[in-house]
N, C-alpha and C. Protein backbone atom coordinates (compact mmCIF):
# COMPACT_ATOMS: atom_id res chain seq x y z
N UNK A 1 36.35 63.56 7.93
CA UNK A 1 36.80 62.43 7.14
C UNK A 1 36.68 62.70 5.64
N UNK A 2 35.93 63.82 5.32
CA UNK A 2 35.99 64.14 3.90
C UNK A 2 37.36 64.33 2.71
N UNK A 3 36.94 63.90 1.87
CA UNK A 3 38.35 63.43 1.17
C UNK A 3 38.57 63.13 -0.65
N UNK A 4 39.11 62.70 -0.82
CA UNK A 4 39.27 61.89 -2.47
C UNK A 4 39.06 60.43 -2.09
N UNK A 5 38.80 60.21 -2.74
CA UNK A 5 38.71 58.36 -2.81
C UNK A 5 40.04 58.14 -3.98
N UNK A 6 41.04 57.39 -3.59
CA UNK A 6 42.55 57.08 -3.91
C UNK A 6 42.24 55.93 -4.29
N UNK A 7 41.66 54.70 -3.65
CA UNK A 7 41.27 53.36 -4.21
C UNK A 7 40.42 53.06 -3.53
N UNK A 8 39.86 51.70 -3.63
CA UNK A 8 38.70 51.20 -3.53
C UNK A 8 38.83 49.66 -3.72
N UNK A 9 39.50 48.54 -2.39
CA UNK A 9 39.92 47.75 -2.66
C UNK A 9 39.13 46.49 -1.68
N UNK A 10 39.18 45.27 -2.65
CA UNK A 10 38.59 44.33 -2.31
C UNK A 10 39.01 43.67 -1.04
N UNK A 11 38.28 43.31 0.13
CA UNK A 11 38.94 42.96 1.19
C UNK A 11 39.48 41.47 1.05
N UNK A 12 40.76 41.28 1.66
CA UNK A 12 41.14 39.97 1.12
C UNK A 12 40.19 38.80 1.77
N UNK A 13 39.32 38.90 2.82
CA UNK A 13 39.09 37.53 3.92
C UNK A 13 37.37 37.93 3.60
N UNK A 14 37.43 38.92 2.67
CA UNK A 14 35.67 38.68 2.58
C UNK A 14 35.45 39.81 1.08
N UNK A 15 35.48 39.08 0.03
CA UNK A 15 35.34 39.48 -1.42
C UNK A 15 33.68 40.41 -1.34
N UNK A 16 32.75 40.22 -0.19
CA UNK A 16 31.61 40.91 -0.55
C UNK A 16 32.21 42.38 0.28
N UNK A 17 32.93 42.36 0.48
CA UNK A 17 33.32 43.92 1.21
C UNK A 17 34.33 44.63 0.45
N UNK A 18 34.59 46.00 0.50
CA UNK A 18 35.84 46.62 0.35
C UNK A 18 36.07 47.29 1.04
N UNK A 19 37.53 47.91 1.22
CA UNK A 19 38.33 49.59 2.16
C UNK A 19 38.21 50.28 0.91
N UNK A 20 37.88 51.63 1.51
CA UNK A 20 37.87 52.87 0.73
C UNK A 20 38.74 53.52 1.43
N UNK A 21 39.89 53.98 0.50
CA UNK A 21 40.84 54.97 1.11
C UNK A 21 40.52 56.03 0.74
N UNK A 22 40.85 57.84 1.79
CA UNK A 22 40.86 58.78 0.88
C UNK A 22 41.88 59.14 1.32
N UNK A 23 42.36 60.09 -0.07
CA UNK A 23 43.91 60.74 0.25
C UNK A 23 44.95 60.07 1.11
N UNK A 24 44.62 58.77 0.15
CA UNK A 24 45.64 57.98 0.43
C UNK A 24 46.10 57.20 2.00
N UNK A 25 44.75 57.21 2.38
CA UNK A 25 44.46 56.45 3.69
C UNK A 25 43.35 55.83 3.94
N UNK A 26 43.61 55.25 4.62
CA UNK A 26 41.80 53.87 5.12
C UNK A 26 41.12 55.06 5.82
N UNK A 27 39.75 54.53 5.07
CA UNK A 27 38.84 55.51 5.79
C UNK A 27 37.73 54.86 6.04
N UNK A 28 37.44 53.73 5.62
CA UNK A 28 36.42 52.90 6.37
C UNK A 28 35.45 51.56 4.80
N UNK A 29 35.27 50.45 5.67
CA UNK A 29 35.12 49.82 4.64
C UNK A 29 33.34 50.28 4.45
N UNK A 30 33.23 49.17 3.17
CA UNK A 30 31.47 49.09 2.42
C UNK A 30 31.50 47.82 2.20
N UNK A 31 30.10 47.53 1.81
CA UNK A 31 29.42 46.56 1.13
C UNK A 31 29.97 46.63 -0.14
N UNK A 32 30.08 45.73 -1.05
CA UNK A 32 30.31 45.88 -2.40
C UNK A 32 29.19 46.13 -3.37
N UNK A 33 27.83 45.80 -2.49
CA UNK A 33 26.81 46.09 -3.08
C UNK A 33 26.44 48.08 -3.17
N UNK A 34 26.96 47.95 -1.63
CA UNK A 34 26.95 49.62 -1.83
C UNK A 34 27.57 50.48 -2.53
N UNK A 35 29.02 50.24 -2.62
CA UNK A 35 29.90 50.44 -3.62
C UNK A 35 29.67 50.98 -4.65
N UNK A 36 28.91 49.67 -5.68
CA UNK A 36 28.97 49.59 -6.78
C UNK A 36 27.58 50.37 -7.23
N UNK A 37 26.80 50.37 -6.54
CA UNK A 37 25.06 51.39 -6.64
C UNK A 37 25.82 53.08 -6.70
N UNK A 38 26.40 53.45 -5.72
CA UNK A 38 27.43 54.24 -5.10
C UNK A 38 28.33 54.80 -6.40
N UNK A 39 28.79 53.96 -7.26
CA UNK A 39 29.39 54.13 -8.27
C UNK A 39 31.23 54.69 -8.08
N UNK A 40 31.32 54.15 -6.52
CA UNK A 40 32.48 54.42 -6.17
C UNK A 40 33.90 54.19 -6.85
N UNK A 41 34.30 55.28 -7.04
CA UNK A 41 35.72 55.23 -7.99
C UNK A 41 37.19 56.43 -7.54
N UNK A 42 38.18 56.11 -8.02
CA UNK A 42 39.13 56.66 -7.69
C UNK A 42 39.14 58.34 -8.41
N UNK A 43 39.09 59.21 -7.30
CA UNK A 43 39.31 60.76 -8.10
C UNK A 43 37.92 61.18 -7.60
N UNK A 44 36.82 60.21 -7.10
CA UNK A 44 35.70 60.95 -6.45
C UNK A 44 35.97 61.40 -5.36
N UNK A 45 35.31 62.80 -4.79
CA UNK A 45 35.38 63.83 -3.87
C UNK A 45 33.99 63.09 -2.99
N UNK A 46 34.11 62.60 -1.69
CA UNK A 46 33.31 62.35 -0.72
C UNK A 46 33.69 63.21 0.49
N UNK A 47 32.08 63.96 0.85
CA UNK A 47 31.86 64.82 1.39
C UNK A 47 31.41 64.27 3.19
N UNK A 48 30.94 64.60 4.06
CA UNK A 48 31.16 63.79 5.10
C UNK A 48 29.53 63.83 5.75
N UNK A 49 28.81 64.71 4.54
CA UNK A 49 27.71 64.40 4.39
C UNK A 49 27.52 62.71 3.83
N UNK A 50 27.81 62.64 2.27
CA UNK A 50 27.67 61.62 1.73
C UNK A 50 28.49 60.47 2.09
N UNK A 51 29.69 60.31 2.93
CA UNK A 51 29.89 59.24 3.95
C UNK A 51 29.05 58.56 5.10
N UNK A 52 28.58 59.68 5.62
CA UNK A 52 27.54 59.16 6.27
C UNK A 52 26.39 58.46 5.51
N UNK A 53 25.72 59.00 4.75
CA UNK A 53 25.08 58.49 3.70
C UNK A 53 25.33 57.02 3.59
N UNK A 54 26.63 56.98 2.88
CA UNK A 54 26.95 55.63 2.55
C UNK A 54 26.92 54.63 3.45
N UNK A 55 27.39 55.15 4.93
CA UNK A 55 28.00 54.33 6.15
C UNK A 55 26.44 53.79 6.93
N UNK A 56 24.79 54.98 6.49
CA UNK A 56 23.50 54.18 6.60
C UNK A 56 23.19 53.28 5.46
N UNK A 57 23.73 53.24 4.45
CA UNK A 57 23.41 52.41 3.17
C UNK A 57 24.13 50.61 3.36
N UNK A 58 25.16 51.26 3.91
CA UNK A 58 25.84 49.78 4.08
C UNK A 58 25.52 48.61 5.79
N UNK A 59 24.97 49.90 6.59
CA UNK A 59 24.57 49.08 7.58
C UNK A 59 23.16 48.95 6.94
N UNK A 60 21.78 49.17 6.20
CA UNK A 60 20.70 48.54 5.82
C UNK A 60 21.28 47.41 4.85
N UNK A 61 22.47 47.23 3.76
CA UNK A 61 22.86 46.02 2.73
C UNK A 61 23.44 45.05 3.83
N UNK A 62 23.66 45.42 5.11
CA UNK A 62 24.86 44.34 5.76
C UNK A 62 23.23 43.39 6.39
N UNK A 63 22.40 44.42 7.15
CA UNK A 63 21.19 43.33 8.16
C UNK A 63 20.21 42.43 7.04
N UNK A 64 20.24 43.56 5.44
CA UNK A 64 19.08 42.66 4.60
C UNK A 64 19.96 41.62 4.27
N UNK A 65 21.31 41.55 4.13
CA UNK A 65 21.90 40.19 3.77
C UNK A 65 22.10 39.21 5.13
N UNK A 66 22.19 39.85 6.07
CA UNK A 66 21.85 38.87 7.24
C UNK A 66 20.49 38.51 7.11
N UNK A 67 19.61 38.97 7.15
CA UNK A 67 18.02 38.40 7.04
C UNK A 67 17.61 37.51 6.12
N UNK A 68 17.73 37.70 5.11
CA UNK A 68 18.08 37.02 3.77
C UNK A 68 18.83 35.53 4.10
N UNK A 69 19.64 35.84 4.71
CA UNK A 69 20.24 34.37 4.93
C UNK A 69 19.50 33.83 6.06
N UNK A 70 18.94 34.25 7.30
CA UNK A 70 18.12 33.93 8.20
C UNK A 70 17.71 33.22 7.78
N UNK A 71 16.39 33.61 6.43
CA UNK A 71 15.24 33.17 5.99
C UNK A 71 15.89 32.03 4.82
N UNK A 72 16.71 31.72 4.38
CA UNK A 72 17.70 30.60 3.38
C UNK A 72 16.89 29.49 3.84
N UNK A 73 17.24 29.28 5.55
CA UNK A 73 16.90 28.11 5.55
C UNK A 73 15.52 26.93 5.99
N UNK A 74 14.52 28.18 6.47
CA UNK A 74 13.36 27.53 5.83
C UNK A 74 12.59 29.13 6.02
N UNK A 75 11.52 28.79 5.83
CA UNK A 75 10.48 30.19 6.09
C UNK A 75 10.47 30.40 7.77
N UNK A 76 9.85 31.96 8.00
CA UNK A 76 10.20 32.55 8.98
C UNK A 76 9.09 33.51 9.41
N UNK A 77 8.37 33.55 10.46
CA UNK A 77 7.28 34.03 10.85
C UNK A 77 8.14 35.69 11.14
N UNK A 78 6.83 36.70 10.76
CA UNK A 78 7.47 38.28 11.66
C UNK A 78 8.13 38.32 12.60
N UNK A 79 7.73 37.57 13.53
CA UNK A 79 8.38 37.32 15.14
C UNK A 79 9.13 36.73 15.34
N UNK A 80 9.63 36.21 14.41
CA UNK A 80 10.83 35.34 14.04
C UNK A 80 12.07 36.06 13.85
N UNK A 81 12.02 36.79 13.10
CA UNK A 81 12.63 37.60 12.06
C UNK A 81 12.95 39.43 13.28
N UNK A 82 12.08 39.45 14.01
CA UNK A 82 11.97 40.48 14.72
C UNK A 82 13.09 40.27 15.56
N UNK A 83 13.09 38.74 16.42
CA UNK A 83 13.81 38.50 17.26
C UNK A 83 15.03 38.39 17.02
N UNK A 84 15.31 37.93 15.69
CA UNK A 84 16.51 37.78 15.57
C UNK A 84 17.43 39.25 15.16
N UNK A 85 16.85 39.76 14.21
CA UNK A 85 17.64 41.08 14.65
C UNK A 85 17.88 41.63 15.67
N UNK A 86 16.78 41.88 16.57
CA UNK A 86 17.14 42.17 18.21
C UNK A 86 17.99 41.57 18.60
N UNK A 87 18.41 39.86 18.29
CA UNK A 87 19.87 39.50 18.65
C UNK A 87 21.05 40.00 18.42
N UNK A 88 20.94 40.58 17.05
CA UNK A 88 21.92 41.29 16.10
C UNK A 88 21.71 42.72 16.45
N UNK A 89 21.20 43.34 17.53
CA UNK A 89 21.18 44.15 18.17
C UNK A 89 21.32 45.72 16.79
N UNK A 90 20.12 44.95 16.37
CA UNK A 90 19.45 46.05 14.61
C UNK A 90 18.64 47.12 16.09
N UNK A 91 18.94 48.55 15.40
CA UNK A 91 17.71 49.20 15.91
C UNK A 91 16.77 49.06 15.54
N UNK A 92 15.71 49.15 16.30
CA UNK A 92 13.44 49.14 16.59
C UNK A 92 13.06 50.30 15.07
N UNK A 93 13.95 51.14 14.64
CA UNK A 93 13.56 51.48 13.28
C UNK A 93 13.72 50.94 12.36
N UNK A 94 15.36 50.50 12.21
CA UNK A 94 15.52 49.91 11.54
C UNK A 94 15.18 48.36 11.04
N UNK A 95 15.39 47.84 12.38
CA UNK A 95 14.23 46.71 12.41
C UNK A 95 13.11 46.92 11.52
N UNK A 96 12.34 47.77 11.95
CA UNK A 96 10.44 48.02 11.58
C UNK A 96 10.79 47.75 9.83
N UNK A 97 11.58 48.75 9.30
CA UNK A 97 12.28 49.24 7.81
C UNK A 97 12.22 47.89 7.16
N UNK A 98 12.84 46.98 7.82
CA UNK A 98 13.42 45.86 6.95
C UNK A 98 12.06 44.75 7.10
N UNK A 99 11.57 44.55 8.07
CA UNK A 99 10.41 43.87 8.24
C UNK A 99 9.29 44.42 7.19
N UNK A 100 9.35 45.20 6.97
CA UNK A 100 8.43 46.18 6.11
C UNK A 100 8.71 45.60 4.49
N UNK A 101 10.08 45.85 4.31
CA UNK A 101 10.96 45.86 3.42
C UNK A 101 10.77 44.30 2.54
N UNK A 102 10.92 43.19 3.75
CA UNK A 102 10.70 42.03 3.25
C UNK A 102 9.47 41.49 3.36
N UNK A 103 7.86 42.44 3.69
CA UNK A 103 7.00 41.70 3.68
C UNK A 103 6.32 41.97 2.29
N UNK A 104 7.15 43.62 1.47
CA UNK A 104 7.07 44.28 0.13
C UNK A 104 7.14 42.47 -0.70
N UNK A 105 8.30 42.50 -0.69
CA UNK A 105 9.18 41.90 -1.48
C UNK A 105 8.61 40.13 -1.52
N UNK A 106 7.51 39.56 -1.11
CA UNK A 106 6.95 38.44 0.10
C UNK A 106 7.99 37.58 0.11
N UNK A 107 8.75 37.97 0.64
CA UNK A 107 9.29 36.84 1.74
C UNK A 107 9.49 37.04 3.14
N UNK A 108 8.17 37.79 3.35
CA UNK A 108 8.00 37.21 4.70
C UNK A 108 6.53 37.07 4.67
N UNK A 109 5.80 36.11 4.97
CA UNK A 109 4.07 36.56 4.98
C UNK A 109 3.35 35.21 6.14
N UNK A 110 3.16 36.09 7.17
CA UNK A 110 2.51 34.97 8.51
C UNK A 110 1.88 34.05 7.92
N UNK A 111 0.74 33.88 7.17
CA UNK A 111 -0.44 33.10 6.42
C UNK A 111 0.66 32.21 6.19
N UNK A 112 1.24 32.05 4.84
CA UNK A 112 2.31 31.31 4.14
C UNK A 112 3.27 30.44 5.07
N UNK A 113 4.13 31.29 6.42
CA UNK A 113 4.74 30.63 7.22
C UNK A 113 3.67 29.42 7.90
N UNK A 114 2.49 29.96 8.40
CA UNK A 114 1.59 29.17 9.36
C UNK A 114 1.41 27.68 8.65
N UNK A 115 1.14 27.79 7.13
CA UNK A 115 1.05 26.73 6.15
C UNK A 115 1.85 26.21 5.84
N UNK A 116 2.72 26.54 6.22
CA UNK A 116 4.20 26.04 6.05
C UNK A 116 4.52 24.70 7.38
N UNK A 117 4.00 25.80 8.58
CA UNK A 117 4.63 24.76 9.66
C UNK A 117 3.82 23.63 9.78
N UNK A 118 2.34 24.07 9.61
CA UNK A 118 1.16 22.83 9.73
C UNK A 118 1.82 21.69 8.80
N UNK A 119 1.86 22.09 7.51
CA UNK A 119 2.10 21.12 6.46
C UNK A 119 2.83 20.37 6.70
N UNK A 120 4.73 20.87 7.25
CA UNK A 120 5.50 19.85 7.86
C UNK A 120 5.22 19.14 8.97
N UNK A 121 4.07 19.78 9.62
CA UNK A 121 4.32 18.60 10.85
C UNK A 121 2.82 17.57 10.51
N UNK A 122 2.19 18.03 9.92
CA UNK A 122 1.44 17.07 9.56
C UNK A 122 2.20 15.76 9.17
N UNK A 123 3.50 16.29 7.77
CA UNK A 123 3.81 15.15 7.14
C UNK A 123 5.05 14.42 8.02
N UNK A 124 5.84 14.92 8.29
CA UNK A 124 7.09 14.58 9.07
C UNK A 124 6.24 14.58 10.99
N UNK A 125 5.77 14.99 11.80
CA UNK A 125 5.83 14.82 13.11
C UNK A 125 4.40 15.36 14.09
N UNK A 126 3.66 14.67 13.21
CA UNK A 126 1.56 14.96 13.58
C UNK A 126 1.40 16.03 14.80
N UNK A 127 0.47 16.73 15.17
CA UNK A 127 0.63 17.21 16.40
C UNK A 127 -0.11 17.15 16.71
N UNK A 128 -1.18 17.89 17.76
CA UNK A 128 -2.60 18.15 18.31
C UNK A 128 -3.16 19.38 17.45
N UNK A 129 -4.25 19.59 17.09
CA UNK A 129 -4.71 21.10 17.23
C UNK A 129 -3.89 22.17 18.60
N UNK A 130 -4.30 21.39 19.82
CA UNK A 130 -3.92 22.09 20.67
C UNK A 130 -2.12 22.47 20.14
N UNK A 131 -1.42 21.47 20.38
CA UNK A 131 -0.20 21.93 20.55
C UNK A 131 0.33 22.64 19.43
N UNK A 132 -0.51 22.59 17.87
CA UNK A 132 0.16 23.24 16.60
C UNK A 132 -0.15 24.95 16.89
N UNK A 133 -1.38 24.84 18.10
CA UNK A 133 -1.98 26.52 18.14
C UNK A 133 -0.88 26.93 18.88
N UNK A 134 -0.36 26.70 20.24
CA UNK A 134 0.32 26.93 20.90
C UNK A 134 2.03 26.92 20.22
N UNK A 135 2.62 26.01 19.26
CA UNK A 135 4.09 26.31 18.62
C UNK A 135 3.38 27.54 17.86
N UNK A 136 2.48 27.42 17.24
CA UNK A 136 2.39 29.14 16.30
C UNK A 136 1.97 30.21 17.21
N UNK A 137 1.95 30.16 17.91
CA UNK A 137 1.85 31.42 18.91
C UNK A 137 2.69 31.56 19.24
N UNK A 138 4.18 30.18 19.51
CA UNK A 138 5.05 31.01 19.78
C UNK A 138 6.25 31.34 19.07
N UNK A 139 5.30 31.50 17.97
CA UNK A 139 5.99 31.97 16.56
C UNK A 139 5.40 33.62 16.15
N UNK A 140 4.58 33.78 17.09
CA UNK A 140 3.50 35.11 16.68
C UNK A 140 2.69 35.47 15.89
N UNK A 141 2.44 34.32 15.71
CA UNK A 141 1.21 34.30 14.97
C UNK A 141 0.27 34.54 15.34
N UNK A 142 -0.99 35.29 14.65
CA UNK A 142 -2.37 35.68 15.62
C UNK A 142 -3.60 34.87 15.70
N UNK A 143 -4.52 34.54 16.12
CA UNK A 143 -5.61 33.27 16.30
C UNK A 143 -6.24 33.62 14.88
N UNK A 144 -6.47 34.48 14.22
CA UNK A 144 -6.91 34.63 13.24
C UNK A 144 -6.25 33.81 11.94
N UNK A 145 -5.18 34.13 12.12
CA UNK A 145 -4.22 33.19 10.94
C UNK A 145 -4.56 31.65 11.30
N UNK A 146 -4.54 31.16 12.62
CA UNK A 146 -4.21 30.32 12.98
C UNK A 146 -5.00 29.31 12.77
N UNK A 147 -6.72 29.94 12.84
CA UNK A 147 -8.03 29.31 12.89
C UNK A 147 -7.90 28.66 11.44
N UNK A 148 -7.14 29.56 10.19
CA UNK A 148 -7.33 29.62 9.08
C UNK A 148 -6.27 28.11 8.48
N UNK A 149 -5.72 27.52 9.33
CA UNK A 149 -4.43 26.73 8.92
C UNK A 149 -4.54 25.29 9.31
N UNK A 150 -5.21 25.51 10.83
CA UNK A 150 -5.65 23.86 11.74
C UNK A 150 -6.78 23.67 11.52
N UNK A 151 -6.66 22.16 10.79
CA UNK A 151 -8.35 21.62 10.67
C UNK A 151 -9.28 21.20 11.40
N UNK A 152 -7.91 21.10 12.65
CA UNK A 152 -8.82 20.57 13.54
C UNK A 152 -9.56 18.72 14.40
N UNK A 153 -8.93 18.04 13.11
CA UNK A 153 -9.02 16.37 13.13
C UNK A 153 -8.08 15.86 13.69
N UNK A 154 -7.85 16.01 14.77
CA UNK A 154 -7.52 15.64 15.62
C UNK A 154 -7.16 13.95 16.22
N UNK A 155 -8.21 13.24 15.51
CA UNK A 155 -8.31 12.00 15.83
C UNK A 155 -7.26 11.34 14.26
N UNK A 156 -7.53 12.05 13.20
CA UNK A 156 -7.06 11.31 12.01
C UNK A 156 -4.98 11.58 12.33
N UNK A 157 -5.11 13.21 12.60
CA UNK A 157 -3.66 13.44 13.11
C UNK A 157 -2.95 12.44 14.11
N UNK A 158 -3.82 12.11 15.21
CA UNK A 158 -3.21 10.91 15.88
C UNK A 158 -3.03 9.68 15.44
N UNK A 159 -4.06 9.38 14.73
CA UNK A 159 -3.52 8.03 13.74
C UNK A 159 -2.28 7.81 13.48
N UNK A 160 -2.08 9.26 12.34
CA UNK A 160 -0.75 9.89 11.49
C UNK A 160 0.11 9.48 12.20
N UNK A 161 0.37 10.22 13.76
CA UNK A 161 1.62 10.27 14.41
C UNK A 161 1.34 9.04 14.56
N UNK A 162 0.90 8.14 15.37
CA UNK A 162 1.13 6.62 15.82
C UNK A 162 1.64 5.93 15.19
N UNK A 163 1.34 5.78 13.28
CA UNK A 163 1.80 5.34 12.54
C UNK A 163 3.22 4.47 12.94
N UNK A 164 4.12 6.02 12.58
CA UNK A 164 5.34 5.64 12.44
C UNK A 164 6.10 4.96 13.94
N UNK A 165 5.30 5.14 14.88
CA UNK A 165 5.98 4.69 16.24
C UNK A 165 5.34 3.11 16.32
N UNK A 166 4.31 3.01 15.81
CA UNK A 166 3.91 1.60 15.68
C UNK A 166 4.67 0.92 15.21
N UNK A 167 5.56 0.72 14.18
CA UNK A 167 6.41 0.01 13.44
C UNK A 167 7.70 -0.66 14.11
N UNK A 168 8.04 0.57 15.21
CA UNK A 168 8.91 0.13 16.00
C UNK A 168 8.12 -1.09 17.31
N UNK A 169 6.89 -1.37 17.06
CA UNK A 169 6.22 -2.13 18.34
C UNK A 169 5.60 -3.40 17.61
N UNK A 170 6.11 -3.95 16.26
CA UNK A 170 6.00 -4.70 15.48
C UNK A 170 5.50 -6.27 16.06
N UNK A 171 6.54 -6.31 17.47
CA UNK A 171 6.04 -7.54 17.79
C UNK A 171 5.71 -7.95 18.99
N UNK A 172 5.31 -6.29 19.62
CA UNK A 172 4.84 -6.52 21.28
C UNK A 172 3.54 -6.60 21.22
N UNK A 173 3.32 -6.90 22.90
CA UNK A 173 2.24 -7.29 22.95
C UNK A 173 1.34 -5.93 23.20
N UNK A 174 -0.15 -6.90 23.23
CA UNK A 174 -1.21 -5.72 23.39
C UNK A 174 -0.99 -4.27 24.71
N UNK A 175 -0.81 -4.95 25.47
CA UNK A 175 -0.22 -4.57 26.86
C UNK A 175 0.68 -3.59 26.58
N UNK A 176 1.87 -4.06 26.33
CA UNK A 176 3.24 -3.38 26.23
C UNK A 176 2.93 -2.08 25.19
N UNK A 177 2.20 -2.39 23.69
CA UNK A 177 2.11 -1.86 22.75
C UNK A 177 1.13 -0.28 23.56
N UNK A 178 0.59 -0.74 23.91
CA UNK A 178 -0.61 0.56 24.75
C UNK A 178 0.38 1.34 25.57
N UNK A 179 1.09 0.72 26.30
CA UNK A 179 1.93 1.22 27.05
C UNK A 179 3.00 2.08 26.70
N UNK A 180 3.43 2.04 25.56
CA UNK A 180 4.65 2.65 24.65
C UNK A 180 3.82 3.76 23.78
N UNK A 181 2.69 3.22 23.15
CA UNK A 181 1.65 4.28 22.01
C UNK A 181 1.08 5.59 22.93
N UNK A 182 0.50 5.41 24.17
CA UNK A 182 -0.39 6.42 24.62
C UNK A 182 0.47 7.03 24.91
N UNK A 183 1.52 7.35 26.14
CA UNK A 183 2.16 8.31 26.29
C UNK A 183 2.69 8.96 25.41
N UNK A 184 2.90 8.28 24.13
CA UNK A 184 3.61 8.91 22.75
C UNK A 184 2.60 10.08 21.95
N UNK A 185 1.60 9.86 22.29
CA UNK A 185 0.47 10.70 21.36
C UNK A 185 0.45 11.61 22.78
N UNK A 186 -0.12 11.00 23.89
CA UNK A 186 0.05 12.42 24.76
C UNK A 186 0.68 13.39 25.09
N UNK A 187 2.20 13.14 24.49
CA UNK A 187 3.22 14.18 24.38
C UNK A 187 3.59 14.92 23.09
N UNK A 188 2.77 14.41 22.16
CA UNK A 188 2.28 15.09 20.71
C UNK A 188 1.04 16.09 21.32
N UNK A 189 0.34 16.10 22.15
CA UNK A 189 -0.73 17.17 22.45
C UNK A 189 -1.70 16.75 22.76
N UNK A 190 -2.36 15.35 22.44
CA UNK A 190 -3.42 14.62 21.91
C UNK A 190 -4.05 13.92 23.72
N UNK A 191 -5.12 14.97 23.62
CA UNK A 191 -6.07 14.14 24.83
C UNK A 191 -6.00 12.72 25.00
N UNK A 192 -6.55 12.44 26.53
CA UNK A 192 -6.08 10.65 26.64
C UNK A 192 -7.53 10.26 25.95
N UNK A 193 -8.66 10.45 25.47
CA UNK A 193 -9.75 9.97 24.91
C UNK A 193 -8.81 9.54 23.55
N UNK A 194 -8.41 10.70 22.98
CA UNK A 194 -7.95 10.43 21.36
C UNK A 194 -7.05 9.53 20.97
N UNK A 195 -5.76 9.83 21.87
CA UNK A 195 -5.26 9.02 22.63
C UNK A 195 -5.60 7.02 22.35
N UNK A 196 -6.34 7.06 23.48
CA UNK A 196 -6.61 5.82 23.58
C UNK A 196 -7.53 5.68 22.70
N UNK A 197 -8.42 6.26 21.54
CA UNK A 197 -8.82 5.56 20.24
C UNK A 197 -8.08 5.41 19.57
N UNK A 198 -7.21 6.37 19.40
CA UNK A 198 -6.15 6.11 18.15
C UNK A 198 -5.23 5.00 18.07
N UNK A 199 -4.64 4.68 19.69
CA UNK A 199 -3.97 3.22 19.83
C UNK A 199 -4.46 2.26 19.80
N UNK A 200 -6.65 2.23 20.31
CA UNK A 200 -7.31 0.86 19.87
C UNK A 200 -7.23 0.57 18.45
N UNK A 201 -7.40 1.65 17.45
CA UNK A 201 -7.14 1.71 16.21
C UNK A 201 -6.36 1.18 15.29
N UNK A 202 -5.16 1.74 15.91
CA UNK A 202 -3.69 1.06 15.43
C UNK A 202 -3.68 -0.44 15.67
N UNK A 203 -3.97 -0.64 17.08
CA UNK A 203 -3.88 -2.28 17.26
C UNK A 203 -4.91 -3.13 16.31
N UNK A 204 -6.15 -2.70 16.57
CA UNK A 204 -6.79 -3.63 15.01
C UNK A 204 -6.48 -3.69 13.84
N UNK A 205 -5.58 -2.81 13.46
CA UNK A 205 -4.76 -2.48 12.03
C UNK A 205 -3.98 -3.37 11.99
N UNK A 206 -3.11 -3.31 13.06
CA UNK A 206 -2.08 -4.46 13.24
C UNK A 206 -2.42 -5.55 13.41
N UNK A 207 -3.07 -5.95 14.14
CA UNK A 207 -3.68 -7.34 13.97
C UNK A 207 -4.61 -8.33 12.78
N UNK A 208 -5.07 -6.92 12.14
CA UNK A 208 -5.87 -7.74 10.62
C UNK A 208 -4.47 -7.71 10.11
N UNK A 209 -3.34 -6.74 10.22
CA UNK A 209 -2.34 -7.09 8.66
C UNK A 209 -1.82 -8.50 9.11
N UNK A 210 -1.83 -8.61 10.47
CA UNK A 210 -0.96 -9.95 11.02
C UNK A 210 -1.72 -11.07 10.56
N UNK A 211 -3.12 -10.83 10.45
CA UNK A 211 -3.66 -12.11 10.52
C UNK A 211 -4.47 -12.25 9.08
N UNK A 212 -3.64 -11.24 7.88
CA UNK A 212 -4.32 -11.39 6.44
C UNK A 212 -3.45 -12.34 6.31
């Protein structure tokens, strides 16, 4: 495939790519990022050494801009990030490379993700100790990180979650209200002891605001 490079043209249906022709024929597209590092221009002599070259340069710019966007939309545990290239069917080196690559760079760092997930579900959707250990494990996270992230209060977290499901039970009764609250915390993670303090809890809450 060794050749001249004749042009070097922008692909019409995706501006981050181009075709490189040589001697006046398609010879295979790039990244534009590669390209332009590459310093690719018309009248350069590419050797089929340095095609290859290029053709590993542009498959590592094509998976870090897939990963990169992976991670856009929120943070992303190792095992996260592992799996999904394995979807994208990245090779186990190349894989390793880029995992490596982005833990350089930190955007990727287990600690940070783990604090990440606690924090949201604390604020948006309470959980158990138990069940926050068990979603970060099956995130791959190791007990060591993990010990370092859950506090452990268990009883105040159930409060948390009840909160917002209480509001919807505004004007049932004691009965009904128990009946709707416990199974709700028990499927958050939360033992039936905690459980059933956290809903006696709620109900005296509700009943002093009713009866200030």
């Amino acid at each position: 495939m060794a050749g001249t490079i004749t042009s070097v043209e922008v692909q019409a249906r995706n501006p981050r790519r181009v075709n490189v022709h040589l001697d006046g024929a398609y010879a295979f597209p790039l990244s534009m990022e590669v390209a332009v590092q590459a310093g690719l221009a018309r009248g350069m002599v590419l050797s089929d050494e340095r095609i290859g070259e290029l053709g590993a340069q542009d498959t590592w710019q094509k998976t870090y801009n897939a990963a990169l966007n992976f991670l856009s939309f929120r943070p992303r545990s190792e095992d996260e990030v592992r799996h999904y290239l394995d979807r994208r069917k990245v090779l186990p080196d190349l894989r390793e490379r880029m995992v490596a690559r982005l833990k350089e760079s930190k955007l990727l760092d287990d600690e940070a993700f783990a604090r990440f997930w606690v924090e949201n579900r604390e604020a948006f959707s309470p959980r158990s100790s138990r069940a926050l250990r068990l979603e970060l494990r099956s995130k791959g996270i190791d007990d060591g990180t993990i010990a370092g992230v859950i506090s452990g209060d268990d009883a105040e977290a159930a409060h948390r979650a009840g909160l917002k499901k209480m509001r919807l039970l505004a004007s049932a009764d004691r009965e009904t209200f128990r009946r709707k609250l416990l199974p709700f915390l028990q499927r958050r993670g939360f033992g039936y002891e905690t459980a059933r303090e956290a809903v006696d809890r709620l109900w005296r809450e509700r009943e002093d605001d009713t009866n200030a």
